[in-house]
Protein backbone atom coordinates (compact mmCIF):
# COMPACT_ATOMS: atom_id res chain seq x y z
CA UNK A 1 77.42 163.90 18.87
CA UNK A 2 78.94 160.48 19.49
CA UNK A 3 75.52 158.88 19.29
CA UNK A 4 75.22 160.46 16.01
CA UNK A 5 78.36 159.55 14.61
CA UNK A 6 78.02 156.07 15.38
CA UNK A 7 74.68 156.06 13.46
CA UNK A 8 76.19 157.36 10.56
CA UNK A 9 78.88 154.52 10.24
CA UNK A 10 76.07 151.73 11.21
CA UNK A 11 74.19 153.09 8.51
CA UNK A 12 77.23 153.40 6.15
CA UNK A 13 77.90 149.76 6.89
CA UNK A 14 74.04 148.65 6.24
CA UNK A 15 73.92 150.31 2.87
CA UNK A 16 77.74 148.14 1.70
CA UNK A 17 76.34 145.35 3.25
CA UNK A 18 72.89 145.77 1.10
CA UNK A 19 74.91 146.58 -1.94
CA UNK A 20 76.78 143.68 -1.51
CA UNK A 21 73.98 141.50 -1.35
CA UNK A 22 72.66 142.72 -4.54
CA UNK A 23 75.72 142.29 -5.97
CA UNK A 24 76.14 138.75 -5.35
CA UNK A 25 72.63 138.28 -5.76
CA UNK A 26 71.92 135.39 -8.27
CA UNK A 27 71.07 136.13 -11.96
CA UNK A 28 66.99 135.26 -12.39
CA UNK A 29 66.71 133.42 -16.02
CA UNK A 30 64.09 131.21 -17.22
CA UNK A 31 64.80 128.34 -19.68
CA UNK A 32 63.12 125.78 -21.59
CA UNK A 33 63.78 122.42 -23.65
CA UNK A 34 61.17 120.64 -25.93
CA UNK A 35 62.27 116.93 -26.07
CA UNK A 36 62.84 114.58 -23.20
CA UNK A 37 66.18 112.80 -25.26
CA UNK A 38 69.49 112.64 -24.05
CA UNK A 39 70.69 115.47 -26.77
CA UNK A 40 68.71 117.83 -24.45
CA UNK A 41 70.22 116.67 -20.98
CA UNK A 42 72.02 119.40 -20.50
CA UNK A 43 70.66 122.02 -18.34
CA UNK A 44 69.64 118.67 -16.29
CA UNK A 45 73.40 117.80 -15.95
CA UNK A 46 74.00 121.42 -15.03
CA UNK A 47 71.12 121.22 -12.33
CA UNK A 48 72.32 117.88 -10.80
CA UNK A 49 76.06 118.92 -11.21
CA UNK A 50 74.91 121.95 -9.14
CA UNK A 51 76.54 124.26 -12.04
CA UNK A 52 73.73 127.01 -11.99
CA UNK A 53 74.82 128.02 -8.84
CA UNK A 54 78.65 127.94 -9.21
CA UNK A 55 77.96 130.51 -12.16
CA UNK A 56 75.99 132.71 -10.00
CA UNK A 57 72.22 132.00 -11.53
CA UNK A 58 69.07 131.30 -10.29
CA UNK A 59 67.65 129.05 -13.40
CA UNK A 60 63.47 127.91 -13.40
CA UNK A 61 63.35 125.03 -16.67
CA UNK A 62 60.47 124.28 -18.32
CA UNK A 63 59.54 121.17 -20.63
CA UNK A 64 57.40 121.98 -23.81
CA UNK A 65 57.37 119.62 -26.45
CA UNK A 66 58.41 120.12 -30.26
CA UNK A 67 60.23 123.03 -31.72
CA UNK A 68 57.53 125.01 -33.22
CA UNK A 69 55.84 125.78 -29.81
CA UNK A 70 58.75 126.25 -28.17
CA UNK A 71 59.64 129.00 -30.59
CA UNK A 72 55.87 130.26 -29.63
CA UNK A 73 56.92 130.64 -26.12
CA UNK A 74 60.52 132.38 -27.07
CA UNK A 75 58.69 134.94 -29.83
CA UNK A 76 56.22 135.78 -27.15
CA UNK A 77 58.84 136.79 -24.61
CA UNK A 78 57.54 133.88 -21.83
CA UNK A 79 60.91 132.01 -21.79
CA UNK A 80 64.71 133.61 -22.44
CA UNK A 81 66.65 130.94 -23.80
CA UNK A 82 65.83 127.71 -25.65
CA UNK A 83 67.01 124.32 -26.48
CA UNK A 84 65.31 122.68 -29.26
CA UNK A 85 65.48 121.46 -32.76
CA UNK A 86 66.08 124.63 -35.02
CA UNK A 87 63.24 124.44 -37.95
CA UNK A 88 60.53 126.40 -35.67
CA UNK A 89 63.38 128.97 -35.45
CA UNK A 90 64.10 129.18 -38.87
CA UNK A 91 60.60 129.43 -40.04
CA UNK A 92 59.76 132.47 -37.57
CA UNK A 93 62.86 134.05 -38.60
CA UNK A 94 62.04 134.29 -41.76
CA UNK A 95 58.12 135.41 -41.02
CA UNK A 96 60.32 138.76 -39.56
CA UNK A 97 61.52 137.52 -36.21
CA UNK A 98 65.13 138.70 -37.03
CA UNK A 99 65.59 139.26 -33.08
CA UNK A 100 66.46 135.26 -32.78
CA UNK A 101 69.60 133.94 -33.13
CA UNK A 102 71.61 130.57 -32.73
CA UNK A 103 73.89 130.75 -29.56
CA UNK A 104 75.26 127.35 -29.11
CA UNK A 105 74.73 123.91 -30.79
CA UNK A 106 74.42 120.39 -29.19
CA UNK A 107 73.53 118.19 -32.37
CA UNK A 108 74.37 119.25 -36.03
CA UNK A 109 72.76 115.93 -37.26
CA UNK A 110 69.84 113.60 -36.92
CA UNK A 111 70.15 110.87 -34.78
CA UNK A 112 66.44 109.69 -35.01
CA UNK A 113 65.48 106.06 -36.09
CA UNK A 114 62.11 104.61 -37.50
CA UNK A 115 61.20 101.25 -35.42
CA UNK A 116 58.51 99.06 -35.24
CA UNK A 117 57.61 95.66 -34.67
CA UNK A 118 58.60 92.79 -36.95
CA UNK A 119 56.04 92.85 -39.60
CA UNK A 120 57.64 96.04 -40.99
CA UNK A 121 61.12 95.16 -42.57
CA UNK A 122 61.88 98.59 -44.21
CA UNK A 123 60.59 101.91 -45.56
CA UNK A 124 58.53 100.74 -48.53
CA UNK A 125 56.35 98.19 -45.79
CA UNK A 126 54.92 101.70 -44.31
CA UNK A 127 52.73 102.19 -46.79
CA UNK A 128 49.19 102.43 -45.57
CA UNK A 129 50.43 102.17 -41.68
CA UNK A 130 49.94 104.89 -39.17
CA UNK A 131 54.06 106.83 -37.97
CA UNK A 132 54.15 108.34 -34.79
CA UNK A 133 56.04 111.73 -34.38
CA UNK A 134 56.46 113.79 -31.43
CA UNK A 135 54.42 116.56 -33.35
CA UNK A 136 54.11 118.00 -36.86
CA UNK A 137 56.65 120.38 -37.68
CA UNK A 138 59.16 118.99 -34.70
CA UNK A 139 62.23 117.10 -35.21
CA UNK A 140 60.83 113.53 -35.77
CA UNK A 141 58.30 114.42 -38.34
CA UNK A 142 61.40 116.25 -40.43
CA UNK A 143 63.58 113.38 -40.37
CA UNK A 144 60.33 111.18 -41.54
CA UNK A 145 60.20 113.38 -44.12
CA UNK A 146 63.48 112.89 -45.15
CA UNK A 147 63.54 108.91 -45.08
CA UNK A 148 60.01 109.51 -47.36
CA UNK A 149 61.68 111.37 -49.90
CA UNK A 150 64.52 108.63 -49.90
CA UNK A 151 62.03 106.19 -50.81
CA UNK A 152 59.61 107.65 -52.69
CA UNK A 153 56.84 107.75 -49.94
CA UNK A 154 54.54 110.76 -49.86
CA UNK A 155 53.10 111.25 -46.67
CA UNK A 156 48.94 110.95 -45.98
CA UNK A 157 49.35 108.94 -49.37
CA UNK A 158 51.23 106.32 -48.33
CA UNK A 159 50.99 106.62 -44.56
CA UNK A 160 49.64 108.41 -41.59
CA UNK A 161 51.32 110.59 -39.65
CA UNK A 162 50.07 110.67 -35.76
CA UNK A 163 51.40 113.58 -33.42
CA UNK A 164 51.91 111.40 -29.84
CA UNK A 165 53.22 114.32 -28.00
CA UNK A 166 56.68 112.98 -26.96
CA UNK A 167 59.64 110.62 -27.86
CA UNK A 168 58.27 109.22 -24.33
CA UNK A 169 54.74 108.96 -25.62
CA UNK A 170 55.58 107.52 -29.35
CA UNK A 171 57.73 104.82 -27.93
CA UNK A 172 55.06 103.54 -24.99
CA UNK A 173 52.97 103.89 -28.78
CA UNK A 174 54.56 101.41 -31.03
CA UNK A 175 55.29 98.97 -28.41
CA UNK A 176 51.83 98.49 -27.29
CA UNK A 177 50.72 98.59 -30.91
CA UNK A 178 48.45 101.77 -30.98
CA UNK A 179 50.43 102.65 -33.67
CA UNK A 180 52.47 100.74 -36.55
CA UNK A 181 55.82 102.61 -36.20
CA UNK A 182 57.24 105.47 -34.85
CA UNK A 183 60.57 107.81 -35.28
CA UNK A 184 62.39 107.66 -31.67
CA UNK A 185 65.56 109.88 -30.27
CA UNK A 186 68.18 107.63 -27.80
CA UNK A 187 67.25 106.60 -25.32
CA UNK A 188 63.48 105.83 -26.72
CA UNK A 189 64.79 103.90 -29.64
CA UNK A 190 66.96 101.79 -27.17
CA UNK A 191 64.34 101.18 -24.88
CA UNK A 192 61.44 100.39 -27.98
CA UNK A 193 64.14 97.61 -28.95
CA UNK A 194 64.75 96.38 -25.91
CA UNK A 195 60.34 95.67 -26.01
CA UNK A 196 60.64 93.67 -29.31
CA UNK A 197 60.80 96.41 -31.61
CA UNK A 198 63.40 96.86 -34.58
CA UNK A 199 65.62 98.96 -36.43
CA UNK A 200 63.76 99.74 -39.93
CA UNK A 201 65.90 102.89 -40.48
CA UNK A 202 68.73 103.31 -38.24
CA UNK A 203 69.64 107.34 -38.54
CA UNK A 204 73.10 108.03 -37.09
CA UNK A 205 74.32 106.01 -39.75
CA UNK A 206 72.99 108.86 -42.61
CA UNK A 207 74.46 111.90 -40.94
CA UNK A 208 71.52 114.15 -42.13
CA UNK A 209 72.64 117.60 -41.44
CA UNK A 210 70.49 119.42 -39.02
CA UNK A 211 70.50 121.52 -36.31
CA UNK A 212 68.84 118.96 -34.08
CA UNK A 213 69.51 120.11 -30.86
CA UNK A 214 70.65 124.16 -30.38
CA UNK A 215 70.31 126.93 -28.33
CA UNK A 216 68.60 130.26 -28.68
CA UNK A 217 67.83 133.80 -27.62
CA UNK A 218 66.74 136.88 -29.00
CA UNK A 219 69.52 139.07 -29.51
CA UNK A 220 67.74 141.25 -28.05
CA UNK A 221 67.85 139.69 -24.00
CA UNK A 222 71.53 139.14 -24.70
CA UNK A 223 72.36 142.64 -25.12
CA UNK A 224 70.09 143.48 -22.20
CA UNK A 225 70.94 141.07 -19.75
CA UNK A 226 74.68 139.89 -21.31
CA UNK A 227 75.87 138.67 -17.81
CA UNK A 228 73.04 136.20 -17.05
CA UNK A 229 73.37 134.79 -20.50
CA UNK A 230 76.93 134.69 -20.71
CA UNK A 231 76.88 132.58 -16.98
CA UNK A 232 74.51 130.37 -18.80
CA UNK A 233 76.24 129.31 -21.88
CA UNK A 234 79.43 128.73 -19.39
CA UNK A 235 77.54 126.26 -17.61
CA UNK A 236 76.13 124.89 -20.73
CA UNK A 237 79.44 124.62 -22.13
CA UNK A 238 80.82 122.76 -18.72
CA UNK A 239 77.77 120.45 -18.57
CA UNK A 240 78.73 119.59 -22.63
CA UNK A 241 82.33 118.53 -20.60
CA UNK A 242 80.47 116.36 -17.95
CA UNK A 243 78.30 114.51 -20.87
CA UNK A 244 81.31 113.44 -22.85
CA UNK A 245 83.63 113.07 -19.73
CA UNK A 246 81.22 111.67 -16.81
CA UNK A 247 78.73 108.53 -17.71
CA UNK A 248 78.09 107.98 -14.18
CA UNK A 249 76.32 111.17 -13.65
CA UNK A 250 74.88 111.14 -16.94
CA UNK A 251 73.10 107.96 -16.55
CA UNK A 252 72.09 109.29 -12.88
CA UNK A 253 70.29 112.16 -14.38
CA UNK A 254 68.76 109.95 -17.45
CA UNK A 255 67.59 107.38 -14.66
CA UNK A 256 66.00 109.97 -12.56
CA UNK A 257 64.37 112.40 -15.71
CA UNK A 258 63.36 109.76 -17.90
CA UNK A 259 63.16 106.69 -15.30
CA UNK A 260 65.61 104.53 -17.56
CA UNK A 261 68.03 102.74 -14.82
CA UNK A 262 68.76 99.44 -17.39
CA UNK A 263 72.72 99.90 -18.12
CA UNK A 264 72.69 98.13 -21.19
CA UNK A 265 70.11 100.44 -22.44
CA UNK A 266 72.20 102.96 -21.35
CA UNK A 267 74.89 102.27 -22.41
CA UNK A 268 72.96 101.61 -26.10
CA UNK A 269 71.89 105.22 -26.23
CA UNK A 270 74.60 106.93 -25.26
CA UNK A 271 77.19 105.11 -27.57
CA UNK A 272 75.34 106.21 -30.21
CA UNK A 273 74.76 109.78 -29.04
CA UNK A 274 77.58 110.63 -28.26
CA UNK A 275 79.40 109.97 -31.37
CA UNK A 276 76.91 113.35 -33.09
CA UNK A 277 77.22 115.72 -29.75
CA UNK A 278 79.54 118.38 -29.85
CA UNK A 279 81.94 118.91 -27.17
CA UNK A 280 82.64 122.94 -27.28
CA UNK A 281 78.65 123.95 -28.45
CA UNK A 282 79.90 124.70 -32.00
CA UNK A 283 77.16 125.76 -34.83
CA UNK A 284 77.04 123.87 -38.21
CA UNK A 285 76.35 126.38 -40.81
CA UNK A 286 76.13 123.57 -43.25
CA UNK A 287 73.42 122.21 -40.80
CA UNK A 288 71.32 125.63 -40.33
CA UNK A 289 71.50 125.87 -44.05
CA UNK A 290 69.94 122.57 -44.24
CA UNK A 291 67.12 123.92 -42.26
CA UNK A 292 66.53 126.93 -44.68
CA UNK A 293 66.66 125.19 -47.58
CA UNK A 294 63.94 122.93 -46.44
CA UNK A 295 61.45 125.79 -45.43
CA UNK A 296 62.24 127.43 -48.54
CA UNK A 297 60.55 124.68 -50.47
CA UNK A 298 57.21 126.01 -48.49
CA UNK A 299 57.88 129.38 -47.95
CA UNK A 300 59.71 131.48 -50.99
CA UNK A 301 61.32 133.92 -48.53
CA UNK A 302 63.32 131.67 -46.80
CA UNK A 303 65.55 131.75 -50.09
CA UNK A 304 66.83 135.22 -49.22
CA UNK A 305 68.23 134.10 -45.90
CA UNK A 306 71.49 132.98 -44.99
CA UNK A 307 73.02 130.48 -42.44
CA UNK A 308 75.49 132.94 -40.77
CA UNK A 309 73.06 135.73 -40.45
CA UNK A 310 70.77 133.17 -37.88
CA UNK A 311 74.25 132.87 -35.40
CA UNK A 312 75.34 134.98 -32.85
CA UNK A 313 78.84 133.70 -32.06
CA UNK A 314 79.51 136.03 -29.10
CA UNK A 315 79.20 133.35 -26.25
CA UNK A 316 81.29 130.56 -28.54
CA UNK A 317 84.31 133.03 -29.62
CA UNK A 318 84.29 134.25 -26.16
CA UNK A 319 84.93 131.31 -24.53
CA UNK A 320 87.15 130.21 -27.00
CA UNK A 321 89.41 133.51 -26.61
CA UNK A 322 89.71 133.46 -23.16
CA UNK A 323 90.52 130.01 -23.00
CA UNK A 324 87.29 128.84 -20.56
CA UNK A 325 86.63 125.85 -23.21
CA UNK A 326 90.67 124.49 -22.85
CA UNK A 327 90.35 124.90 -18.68
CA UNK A 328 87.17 123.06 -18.36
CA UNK A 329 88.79 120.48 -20.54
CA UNK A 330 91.74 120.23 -18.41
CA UNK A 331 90.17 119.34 -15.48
């Protein structure tokens, strides 16, 4: 009877232990970013800051460049969360994927430059050369298009462009002349000068509004899974801290992700950086509107949508409510 009884409370203490486990078991979430820029640093920071686990997740990242196809791999359920230039988002929300939302933003505004080599002075000397973008429909061929319109360029009249891939890939373009010029994100633009290549436009200076650089779900996977996401946008928001707060680190993790290690090039790219990144993840309505307004011009229904119906504000207000954004801060 003894024997028995003893059982019974091993067993009892097996089956709190196993619950126990479970409970403390990390949160499985898969994430992905589509541009190797500093803008998009953050779940790096988070990994090399060892944030992920502090907020209880077990986080897989994946690289896949330009907006549009990461919003391929969010619509089709492959990835749960997303940072990446909004304009793939907006145009599959308004093709009926009303299940994505805006969650957190990074950059409200453009940042990209055009450079090239010394031949091309400004704008109007692009006519007839060959522009490298990332890829069509991404963040560098938008703000080409913009700088176009500003100068009465029409593109494949007055210029090519060519899709390279990558900031990474455009850069290694111009400099070795493949191409004529090409639209680069810091720290590309820093490191194409630093190889004899110029300003021709310089963007931070125009402030385009844009949701360059934001995060998204599906409203969807935040209702179903609203403790892993929640942990995630915490350690977003803490990594946002470290950017603005820690150089050191954030040149460690730029040196070992995009193999930059010169300071001064550094130090070039994230001066003017940081002066667009947000510090508490906030969403620019004016800069999601933007974004509409723009598809519109291709795609009639886009006129029926508004910004604020493309934000979820659950993770933002929450932290801002419970004061998580002022403690970080504090530290």
């Amino acid at each position: 009877m003894r024997s028995k009884n003893r059982f019974a409370i091993l067993l009892a203490v097996l089956v709190v232990l196993a619950v126990g486990r479970a409970a403390l078991a990390a949160e499985k979430l898969v994430g992905l970013y589509s541009a190797q820029v500093m803008s998009q640093s953050l779940p790096w920071i988070a990994q090399e800051a060892k944030l992920f686990p502090k907020y209880n997740l077990d986080f897989d990242l994946v690289y896949i460049s330009s907006s549009p196809m990461a919003t391929a791999a969010i619509v089709g359920g492959d990835v749960e969360v997303i940072l990446t230039g909004g304009v793939g988002i907006v145009r599959a929300y308004v093709q009926g994927n009303t299940d994505l939302a805006f969650i957190g933003g990074v950059k409200n505004v453009m940042t990209q430059s055009v450079v090239a080599g010394p031949a091309i002075k400004r704008p109007e000397d692009l006519k007839g050369k060959k522009v490298g973008v990332s890829r069509i429909g991404g963040n560098t061929h938008y703000f080409m298009i913009q700088i176009a319109r500003r100068h009465g360029l029409e593109p494949g009249r007055d210029f090519t462009f060519i899709q390279t891939g990558g900031d990474p890939e455009a850069m290694a373009a111009v400099i070795s002349g493949s191409i004529d010029a090409a639209v680069l994100t810091p720290p590309s633009d820093a490191i194409a000068l630093a190889q004899g290549q110029h300003y021709v436009v310089y963007g931070p200076d125009l402030k385009i509004p844009y949701a360059a650089t934001i995060f998204v779900a599906k409203r969807s996977t935040m209702d179903k899974r609203p403790t892993a996401m929640r942990s995630f946008m915490r350690a977003m928001a803490e990594s946002e801290k470290i950017m603005h707060t820690d150089r050191d680190l954030v040149y460690r993790v730029l040196g070992k992700k995009l193999r930059v290690t010169d300071k001064r090039i550094l130090d070039a790219a994230y001066n003017a950086e940081i002066k667009a990144l947000e510090s508490r993840l906030a969403i620019s309505t004016e800069a999601v509107q933007a974004m509409i307004e723009d598809v519109a011009q291709t795609d009639p229904r886009a006129k029926k949508v508004k910004a604020h119906e493309m934000i979820d504000m659950r993770y933002i207000d929450e932290m801002e409510k419970s004061g998580f954004f002022d403690q970080i801060w504090k530290k």
